[in-house]
N, C-alpha and C. Protein backbone atom coordinates (compact mmCIF):
# COMPACT_ATOMS: atom_id res chain seq x y z
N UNK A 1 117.25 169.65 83.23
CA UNK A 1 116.14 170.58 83.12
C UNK A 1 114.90 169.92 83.73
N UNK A 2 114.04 171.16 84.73
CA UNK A 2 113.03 169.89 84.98
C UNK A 2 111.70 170.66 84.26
N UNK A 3 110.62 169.99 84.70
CA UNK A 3 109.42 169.62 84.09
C UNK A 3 109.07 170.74 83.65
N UNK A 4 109.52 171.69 84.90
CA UNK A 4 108.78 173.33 84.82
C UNK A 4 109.59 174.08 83.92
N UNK A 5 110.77 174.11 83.86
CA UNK A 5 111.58 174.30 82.54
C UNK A 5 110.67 174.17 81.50
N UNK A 6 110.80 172.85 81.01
CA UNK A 6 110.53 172.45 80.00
C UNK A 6 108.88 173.13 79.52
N UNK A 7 107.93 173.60 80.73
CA UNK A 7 106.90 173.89 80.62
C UNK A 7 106.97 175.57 80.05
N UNK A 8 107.93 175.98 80.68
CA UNK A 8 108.06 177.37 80.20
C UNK A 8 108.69 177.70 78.94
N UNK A 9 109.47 176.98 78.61
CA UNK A 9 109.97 176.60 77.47
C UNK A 9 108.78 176.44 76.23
N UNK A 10 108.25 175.48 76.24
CA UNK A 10 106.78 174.98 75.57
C UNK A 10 105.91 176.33 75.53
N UNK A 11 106.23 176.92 76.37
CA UNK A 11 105.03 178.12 76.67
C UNK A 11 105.13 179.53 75.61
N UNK A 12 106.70 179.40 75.59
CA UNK A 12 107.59 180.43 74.60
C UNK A 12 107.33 180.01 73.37
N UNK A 13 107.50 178.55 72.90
CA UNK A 13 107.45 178.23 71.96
C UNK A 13 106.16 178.56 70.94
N UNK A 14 105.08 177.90 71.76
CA UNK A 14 103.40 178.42 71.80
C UNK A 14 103.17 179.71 71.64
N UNK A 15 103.69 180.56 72.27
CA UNK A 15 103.71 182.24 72.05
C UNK A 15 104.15 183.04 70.49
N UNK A 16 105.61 182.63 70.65
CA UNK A 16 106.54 182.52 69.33
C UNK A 16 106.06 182.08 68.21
N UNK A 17 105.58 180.81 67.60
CA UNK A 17 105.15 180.13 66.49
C UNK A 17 103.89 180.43 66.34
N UNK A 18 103.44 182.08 65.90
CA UNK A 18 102.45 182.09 65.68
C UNK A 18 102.53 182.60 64.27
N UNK A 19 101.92 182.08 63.13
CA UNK A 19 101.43 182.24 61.81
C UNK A 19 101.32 183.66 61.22
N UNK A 20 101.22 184.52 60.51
CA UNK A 20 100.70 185.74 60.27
C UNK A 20 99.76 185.18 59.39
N UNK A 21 99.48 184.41 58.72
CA UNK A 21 98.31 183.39 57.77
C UNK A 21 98.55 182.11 57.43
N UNK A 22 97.36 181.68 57.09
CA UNK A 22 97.12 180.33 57.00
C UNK A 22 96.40 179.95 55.89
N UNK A 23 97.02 178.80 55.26
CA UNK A 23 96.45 178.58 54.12
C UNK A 23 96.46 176.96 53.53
N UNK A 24 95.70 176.36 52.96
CA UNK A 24 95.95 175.18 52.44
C UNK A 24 97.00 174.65 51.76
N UNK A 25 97.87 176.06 51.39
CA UNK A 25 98.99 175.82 50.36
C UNK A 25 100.00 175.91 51.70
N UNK A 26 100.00 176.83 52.71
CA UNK A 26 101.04 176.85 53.87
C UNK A 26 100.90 175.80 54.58
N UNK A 27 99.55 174.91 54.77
CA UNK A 27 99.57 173.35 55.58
C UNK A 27 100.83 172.61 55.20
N UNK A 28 100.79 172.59 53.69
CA UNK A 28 101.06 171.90 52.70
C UNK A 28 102.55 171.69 52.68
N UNK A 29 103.33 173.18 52.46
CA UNK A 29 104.69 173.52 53.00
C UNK A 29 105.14 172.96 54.11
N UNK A 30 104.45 172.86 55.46
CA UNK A 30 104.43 173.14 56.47
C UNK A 30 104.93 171.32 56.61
N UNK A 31 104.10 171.03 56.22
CA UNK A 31 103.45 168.64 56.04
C UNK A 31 104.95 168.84 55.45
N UNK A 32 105.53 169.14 54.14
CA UNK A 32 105.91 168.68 53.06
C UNK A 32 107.47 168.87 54.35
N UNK A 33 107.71 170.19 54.83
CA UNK A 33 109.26 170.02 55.64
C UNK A 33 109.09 169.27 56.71
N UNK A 34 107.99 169.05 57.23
CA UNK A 34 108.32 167.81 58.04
C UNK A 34 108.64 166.68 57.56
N UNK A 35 107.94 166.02 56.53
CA UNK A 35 108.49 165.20 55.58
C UNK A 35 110.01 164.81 55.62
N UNK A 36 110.37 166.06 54.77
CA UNK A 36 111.99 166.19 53.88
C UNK A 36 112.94 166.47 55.14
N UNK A 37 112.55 166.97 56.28
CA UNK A 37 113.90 166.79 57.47
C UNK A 37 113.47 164.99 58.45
N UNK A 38 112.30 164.39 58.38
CA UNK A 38 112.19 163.21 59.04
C UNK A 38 113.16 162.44 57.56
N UNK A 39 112.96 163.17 56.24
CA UNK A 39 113.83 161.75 55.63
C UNK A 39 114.92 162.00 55.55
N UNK A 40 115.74 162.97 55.27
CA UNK A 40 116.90 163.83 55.43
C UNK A 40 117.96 163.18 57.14
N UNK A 41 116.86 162.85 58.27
CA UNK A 41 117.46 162.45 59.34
C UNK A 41 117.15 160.80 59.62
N UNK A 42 116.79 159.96 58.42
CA UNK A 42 116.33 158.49 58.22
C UNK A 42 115.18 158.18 59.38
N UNK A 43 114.34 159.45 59.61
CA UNK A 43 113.82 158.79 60.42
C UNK A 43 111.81 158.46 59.74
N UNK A 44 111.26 157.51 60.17
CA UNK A 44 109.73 156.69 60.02
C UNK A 44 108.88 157.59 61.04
N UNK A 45 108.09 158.33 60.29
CA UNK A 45 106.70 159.07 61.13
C UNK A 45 105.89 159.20 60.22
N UNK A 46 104.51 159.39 60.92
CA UNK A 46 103.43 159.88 60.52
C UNK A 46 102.83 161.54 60.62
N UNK A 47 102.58 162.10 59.62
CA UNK A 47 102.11 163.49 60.31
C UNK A 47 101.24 163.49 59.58
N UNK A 48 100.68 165.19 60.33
CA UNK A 48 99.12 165.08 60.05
C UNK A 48 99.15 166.92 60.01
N UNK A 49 97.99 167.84 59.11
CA UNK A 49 97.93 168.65 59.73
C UNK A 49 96.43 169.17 59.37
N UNK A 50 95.89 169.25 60.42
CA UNK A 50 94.46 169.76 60.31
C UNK A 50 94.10 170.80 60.71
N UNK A 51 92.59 171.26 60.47
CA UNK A 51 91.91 172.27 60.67
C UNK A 51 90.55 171.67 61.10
N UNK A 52 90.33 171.89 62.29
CA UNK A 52 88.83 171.19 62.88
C UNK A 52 89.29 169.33 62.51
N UNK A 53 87.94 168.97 61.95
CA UNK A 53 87.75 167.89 61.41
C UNK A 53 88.94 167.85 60.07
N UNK A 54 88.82 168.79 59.18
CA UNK A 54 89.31 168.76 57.89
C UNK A 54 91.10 168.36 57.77
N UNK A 55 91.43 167.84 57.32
CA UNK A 55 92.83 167.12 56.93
C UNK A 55 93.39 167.80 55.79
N UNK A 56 94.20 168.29 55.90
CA UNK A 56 94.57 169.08 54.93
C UNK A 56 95.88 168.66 54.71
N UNK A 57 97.06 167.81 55.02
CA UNK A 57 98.07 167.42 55.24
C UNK A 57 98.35 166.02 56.03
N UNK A 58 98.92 164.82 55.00
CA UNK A 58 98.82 164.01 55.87
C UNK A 58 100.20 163.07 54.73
N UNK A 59 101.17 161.91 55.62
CA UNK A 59 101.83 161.57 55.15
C UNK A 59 102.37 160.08 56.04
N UNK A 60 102.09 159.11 55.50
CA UNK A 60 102.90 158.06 56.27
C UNK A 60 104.16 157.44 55.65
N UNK A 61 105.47 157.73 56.40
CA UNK A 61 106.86 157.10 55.89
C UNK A 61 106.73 155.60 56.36
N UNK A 62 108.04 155.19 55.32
CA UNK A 62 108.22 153.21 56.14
C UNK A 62 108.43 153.53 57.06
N UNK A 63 108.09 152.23 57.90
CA UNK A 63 108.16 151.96 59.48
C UNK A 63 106.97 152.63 60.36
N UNK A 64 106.20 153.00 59.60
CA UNK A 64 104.47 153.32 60.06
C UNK A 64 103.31 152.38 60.36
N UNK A 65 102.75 152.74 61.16
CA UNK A 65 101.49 151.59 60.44
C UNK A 65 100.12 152.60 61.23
N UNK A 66 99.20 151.38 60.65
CA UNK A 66 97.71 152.12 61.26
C UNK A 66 97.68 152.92 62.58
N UNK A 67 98.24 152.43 63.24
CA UNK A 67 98.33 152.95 64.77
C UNK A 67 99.20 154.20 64.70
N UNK A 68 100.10 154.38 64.00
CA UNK A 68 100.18 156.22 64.20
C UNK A 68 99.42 157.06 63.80
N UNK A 69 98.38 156.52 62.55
CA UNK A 69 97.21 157.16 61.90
C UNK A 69 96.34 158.00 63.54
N UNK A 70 96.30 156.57 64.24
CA UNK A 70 95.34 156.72 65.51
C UNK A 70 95.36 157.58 66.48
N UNK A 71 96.99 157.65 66.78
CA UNK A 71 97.61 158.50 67.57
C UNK A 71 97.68 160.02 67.35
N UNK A 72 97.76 160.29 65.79
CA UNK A 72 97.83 161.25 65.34
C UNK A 72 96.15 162.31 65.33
N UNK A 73 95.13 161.36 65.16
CA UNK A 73 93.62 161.73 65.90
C UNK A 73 93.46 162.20 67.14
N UNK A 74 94.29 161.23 68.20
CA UNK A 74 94.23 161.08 69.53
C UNK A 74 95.27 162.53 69.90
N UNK A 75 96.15 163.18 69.47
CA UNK A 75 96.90 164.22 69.59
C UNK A 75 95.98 165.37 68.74
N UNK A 76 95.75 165.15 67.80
CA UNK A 76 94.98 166.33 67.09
C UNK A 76 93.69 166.75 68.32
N UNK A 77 93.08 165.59 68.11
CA UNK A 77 91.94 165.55 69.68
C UNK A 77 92.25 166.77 71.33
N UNK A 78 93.27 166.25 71.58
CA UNK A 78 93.68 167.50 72.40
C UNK A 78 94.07 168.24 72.40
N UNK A 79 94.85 168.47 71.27
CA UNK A 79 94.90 169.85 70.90
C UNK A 79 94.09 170.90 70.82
N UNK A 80 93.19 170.20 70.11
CA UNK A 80 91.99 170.83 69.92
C UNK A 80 90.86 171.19 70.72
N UNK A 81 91.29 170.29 72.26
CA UNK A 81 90.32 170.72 73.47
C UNK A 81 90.94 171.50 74.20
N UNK A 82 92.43 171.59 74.57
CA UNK A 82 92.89 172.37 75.59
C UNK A 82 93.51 173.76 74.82
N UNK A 83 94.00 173.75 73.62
CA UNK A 83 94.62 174.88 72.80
C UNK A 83 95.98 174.87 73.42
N UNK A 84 96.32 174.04 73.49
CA UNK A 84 98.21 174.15 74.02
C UNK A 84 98.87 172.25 73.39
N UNK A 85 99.66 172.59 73.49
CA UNK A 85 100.45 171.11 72.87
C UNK A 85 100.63 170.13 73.41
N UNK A 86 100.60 168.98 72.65
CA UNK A 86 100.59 167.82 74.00
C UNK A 86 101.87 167.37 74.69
N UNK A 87 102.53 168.32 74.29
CA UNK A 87 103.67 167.67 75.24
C UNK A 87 103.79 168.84 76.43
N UNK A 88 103.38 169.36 76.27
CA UNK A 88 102.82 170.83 77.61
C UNK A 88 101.86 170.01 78.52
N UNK A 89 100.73 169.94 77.56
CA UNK A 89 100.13 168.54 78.42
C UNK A 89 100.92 167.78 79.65
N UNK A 90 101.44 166.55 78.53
CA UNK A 90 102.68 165.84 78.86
C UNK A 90 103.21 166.45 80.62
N UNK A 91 103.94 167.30 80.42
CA UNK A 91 104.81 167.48 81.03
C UNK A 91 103.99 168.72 82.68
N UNK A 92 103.38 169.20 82.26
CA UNK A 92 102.10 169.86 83.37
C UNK A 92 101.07 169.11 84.50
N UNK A 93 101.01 167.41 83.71
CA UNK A 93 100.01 166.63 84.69
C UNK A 93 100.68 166.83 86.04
N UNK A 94 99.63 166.43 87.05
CA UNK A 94 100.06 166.18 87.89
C UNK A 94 99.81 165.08 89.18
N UNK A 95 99.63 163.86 87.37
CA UNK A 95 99.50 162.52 88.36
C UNK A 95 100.08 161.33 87.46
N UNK A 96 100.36 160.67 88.56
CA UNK A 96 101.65 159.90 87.69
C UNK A 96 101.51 158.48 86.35
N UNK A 97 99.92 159.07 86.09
CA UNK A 97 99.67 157.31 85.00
C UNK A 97 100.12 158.11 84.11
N UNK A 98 99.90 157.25 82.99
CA UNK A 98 100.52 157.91 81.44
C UNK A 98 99.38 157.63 80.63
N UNK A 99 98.26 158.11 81.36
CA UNK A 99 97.16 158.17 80.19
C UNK A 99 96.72 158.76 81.73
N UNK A 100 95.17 159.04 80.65
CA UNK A 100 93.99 160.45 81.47
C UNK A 100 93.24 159.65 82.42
N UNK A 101 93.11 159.96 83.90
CA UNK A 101 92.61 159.39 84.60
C UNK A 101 90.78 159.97 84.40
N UNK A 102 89.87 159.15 84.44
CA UNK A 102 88.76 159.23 84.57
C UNK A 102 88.10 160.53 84.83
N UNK A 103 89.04 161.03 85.73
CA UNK A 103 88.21 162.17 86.46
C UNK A 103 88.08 163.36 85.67
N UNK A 104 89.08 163.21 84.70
CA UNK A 104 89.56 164.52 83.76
C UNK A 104 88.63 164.34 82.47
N UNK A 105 87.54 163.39 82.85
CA UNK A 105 86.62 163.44 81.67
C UNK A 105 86.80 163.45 80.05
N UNK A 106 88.12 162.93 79.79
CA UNK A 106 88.94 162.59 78.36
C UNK A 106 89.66 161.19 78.14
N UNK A 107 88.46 160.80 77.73
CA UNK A 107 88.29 159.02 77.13
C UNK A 107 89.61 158.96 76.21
N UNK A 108 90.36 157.88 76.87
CA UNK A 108 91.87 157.71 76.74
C UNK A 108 91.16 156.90 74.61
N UNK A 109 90.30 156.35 74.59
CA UNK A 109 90.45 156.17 73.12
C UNK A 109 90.38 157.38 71.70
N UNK A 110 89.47 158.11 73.00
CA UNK A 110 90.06 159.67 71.71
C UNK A 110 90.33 160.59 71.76
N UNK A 111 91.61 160.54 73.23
CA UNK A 111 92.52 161.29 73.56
C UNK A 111 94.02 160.89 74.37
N UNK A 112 95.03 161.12 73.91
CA UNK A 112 96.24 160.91 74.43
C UNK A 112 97.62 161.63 74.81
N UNK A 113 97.46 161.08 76.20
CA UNK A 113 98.63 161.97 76.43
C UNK A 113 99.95 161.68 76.27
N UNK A 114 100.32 162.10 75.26
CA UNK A 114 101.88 161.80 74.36
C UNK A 114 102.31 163.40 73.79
N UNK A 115 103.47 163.76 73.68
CA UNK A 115 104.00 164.52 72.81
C UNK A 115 103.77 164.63 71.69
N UNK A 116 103.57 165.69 70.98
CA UNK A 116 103.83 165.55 69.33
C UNK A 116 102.64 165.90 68.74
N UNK A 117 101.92 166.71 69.25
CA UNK A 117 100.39 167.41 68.73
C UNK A 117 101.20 169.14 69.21
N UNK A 118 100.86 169.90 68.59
CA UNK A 118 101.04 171.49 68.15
C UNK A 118 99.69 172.30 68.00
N UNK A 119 99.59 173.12 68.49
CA UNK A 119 98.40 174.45 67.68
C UNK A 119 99.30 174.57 66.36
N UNK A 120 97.74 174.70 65.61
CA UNK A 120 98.74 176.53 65.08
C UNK A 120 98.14 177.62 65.36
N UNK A 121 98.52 178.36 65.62
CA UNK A 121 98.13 179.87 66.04
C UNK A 121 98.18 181.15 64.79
N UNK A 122 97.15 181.53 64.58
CA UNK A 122 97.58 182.72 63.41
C UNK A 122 97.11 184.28 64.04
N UNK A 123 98.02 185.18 63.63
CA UNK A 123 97.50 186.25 64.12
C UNK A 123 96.30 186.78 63.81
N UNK A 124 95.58 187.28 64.91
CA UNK A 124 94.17 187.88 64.51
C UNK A 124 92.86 187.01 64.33
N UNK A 125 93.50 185.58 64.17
CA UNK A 125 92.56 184.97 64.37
C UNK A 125 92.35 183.95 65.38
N UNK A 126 93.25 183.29 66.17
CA UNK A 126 93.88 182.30 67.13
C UNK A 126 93.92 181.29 66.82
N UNK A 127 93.52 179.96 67.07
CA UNK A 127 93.80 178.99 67.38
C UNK A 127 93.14 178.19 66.22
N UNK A 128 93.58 177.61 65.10
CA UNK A 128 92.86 177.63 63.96
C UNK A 128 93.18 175.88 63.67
N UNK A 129 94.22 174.85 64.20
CA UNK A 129 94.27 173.68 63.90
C UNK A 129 95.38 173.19 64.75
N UNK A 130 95.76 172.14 63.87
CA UNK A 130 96.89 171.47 64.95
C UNK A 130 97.88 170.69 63.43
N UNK A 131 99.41 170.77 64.18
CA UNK A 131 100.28 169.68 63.61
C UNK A 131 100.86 169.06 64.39
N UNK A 132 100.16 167.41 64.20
CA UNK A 132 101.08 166.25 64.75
C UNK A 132 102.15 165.50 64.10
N UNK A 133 103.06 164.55 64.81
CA UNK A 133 103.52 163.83 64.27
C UNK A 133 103.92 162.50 65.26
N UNK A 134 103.50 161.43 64.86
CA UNK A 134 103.48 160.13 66.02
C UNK A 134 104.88 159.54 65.09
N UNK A 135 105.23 158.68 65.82
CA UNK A 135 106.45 157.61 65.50
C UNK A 135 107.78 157.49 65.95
N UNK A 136 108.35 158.64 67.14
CA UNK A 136 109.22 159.30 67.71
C UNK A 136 109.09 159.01 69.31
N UNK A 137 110.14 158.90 70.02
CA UNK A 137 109.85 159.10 71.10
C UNK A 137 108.72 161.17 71.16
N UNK A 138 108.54 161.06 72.38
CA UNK A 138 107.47 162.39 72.41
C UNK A 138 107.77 163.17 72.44
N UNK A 139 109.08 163.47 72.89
CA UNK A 139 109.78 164.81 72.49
C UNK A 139 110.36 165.28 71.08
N UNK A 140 110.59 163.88 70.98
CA UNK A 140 111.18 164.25 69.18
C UNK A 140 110.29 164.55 68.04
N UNK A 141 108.86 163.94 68.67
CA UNK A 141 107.46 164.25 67.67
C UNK A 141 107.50 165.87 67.89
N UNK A 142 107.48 166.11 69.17
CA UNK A 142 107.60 167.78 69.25
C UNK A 142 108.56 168.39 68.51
N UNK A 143 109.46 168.12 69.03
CA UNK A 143 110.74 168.90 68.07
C UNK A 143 110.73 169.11 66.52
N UNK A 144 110.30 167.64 65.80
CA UNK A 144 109.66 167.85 64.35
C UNK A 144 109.05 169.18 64.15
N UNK A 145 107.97 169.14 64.85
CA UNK A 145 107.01 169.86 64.34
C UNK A 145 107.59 171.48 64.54
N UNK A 146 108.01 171.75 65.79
CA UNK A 146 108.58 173.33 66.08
C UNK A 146 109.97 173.27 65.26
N UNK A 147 110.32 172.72 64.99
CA UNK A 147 111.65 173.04 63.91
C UNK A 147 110.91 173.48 62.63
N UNK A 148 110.11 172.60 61.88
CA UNK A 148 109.16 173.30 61.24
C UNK A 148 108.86 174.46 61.13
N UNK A 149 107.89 174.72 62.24
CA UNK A 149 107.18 175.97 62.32
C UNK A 149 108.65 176.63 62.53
N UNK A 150 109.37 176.95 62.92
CA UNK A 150 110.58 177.84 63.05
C UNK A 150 110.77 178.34 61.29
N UNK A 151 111.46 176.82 61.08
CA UNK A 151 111.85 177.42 59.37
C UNK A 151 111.42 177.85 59.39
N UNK A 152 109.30 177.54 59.14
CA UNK A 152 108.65 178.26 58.06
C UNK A 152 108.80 180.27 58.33
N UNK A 153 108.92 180.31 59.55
CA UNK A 153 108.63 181.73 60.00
C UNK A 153 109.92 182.85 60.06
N UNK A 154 111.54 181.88 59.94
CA UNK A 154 112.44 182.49 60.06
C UNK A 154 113.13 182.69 61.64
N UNK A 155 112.88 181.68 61.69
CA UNK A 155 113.26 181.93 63.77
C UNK A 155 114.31 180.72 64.10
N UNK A 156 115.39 180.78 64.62
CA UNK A 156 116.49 180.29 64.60
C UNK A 156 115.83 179.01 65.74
N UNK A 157 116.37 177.59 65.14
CA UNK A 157 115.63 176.33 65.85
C UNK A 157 116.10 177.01 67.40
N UNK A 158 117.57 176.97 67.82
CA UNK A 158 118.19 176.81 68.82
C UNK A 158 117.69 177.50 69.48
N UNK A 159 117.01 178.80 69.27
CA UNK A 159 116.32 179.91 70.34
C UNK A 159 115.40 179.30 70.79
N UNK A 160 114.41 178.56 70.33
CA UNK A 160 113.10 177.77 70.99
C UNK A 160 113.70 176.38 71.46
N UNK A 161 114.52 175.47 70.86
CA UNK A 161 114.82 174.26 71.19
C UNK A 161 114.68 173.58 72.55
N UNK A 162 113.84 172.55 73.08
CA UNK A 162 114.43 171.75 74.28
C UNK A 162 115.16 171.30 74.86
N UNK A 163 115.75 171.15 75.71
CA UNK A 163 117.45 170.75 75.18
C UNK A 163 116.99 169.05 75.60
N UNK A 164 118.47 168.31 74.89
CA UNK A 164 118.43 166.78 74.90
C UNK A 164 117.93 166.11 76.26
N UNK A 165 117.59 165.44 76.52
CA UNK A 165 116.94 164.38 77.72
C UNK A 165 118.08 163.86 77.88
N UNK A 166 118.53 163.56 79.58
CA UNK A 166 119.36 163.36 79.97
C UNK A 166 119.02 161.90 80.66
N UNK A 167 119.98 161.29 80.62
CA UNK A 167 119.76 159.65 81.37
C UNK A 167 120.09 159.84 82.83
């Protein structure tokens, strides 16, 4: 699959996972199954889920440390400037460093380009926060999070899914 795939893909996903409401108690749900399928699959992440500044959801498993805290800022951060996900980001540049070149005016300390930052989108109102999750390669931070949002909404993973990265 290539990039542009994967971009249109991301694009469906973004469309699809949109909220009918939002609530401190649905963050909460939302944090708590990312949680219970990262421990359910033995895997160590950090997530996060905010609104603006405000934190409303936040959780570090073993095998974490300060620096996914960071990352998880640095993904919330662009989310929150471009309104699309960072692994759309990710996968849309079209220059080959792995961080933001100068010109794009987004200071690589409080912004990063990695996978694993989300909108959420609610109807009627748009673009209202973000869910990250650092500790994964960048696709799998993504995948966390839209498996998530799937459960929560009733939408079968496999219809949105990426498919596996190929060697």
């Amino acid at each position: 699959m290539s990039n542009q795939d994967d971009v249109r893909l991301i694009i469906e996903q973004e469309k699809a996972l949109v909220l009918p409401e939002f609530s401190e108690e649905i963050a909460f749900k939302l944090g708590a199954a990312i949680r219970a399928n990262a421990l359910a699959a033995g895997l160590g992440i950090a997530a996060e889920i905010r609104t603006g500044e405000r934190r409303l959801f936040y959780t570090a498993m073993a095998g974490t440390t300060a620096n996914n805290a960071n990352w998880l800022r640095r993904k919330a951060n662009l989310v929150h400037r471009v309104s699309k996900s960072s692994y759309r980001v990710v996968q849309e540049r079209n220059y080959p460093e792995d961080f933001f070149p100068a010109r794009l005016g987004l200071d690589n300390v409080d912004f990063v380009l990695a996978g694993g930052g989300f909108p959420i989108w609610v109807k009627q109102a748009g673009m209202i926060g973000s869910i990250c999750v650092s500790g994964l390669h960048e696709r799998d931070d993504h995948r966390l999070v839209v498996e998530a949002l799937c459960d929560h909404l009733g939408i079968d993973r496999q219809s949105l899914a990426l498919p596996p990265l190929t060697a």
